[in-house]
Protein backbone atom coordinates (compact mmCIF):
# COMPACT_ATOMS: atom_id res chain seq x y z
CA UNK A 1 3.03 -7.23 2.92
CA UNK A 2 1.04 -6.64 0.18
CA UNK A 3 -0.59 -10.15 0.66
CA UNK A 4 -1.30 -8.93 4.40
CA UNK A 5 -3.01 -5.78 3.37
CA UNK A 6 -5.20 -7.69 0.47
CA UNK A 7 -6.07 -10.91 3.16
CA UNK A 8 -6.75 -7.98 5.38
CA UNK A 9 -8.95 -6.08 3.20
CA UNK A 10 -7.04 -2.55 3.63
CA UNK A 11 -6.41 -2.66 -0.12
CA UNK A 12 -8.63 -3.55 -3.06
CA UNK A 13 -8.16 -6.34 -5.76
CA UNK A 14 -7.19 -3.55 -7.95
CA UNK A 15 -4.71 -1.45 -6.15
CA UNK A 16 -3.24 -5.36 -5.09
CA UNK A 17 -2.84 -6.22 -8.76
CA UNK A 18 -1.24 -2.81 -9.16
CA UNK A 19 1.07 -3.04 -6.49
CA UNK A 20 2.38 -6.08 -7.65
CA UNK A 21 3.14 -5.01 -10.48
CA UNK A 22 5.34 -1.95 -8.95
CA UNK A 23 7.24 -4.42 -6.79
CA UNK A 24 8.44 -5.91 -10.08
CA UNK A 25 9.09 -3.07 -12.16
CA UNK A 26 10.81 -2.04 -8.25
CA UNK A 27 12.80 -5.69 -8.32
CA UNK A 28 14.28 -5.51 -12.08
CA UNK A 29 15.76 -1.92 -11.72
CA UNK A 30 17.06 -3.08 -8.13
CA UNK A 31 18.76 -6.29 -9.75
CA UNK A 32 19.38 -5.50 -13.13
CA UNK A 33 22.48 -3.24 -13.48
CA UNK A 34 21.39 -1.75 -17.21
CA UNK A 35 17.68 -1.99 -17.18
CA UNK A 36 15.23 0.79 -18.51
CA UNK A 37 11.56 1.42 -18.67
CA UNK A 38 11.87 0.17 -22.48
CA UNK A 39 12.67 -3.65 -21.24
CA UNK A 40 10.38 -5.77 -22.10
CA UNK A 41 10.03 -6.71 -18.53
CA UNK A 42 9.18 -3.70 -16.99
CA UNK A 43 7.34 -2.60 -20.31
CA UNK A 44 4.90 -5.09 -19.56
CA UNK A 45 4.66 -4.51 -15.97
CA UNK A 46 3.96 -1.11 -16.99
CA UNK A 47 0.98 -2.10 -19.29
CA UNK A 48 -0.39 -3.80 -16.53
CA UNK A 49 -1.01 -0.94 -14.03
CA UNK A 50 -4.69 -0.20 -14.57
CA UNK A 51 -5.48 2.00 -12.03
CA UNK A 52 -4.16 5.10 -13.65
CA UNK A 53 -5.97 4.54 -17.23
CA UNK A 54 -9.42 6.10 -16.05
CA UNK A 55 -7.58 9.05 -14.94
CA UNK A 56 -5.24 9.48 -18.11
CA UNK A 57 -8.73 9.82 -20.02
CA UNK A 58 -7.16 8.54 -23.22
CA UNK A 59 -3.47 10.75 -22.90
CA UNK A 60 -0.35 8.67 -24.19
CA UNK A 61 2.11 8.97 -21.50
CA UNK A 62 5.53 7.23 -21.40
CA UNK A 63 5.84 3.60 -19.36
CA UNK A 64 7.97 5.76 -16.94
CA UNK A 65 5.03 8.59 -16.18
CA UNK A 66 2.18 5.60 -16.11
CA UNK A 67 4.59 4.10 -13.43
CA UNK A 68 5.06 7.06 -11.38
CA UNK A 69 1.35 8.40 -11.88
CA UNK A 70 0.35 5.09 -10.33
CA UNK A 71 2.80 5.04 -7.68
CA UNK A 72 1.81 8.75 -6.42
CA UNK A 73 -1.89 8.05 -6.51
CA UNK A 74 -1.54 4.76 -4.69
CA UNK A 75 0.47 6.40 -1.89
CA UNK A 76 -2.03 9.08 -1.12
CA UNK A 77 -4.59 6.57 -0.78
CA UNK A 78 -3.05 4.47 1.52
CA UNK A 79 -1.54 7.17 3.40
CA UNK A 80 -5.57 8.23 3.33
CA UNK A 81 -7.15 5.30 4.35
CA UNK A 82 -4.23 4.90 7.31
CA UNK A 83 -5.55 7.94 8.57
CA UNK A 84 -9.31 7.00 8.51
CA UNK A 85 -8.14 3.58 10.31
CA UNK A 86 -6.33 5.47 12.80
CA UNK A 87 -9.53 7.97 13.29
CA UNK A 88 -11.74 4.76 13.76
CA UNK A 89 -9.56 3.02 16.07
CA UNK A 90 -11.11 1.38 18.82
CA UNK A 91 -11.06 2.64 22.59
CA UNK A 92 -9.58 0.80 25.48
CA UNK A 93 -12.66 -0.10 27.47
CA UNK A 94 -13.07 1.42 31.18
CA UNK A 95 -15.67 -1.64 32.13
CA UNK A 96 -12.25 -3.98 32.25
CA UNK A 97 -10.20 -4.31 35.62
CA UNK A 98 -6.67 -2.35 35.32
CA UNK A 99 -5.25 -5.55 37.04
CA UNK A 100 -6.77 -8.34 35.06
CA UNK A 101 -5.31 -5.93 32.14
CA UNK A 102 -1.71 -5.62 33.27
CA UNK A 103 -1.56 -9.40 33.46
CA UNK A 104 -3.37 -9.76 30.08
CA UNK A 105 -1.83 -7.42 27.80
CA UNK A 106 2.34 -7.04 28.55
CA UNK A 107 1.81 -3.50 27.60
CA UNK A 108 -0.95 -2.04 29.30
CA UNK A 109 1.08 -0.56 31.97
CA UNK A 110 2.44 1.74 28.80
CA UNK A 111 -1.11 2.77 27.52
CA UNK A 112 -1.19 6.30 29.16
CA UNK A 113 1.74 7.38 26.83
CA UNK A 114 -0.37 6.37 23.60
């Protein structure tokens, strides 16, 4: 998905290289019985997250905060830029036949109830 999103240019490099890094920290603590922000696993994933650093302005916070700084701020901006997709959505167009539509588009006959 994240892949997707980068290929389809709803995310930056950035928040990619970020995100990829959360789906590992995400993987060892879902596989790993006994595993802590202090392995050197998800330490390093940890380092990695850059997004956050311009906003820590310097602070020392623990691998765990960095993680879950990062992870908040990269929600509300997709959850942001979902709603400035939907806003710009494009419009069915009147010009088209209703019929020729119906036998295009399986659906169609559902598009009042969007």
């Amino acid at each position: 998905r994240i892949r997707a999103c980068y290929c389809l240019g709803l995310i930056s490099r950035a928040e990619r290289a970020d995100l990829v890094c959360i789906q590992t920290i995400r993987n060892h603590f879902a596989h790993n019985l006994h595993v802590s922000f202090e392995d050197p696993g998800v330490s390093e994933s940890c380092h990695r997250l850059k997004m956050i650093t311009p906003l820590l302005h310097g602070q020392q916070v623990s691998k765990r905060v960095r993680f879950e700084r990062t992870v908040c701020m990269l929600s509300m901006l997709i959850v942001q830029r979902q709603e400035e997709a939907a806003q710009s959505r494009l419009q069915v167009r009147t010009d088209l036949a209703s019929d020729l539509l119906s036998t295009q588009c399986p659906l169609w006959d559902d598009h009042d109830s969007v």
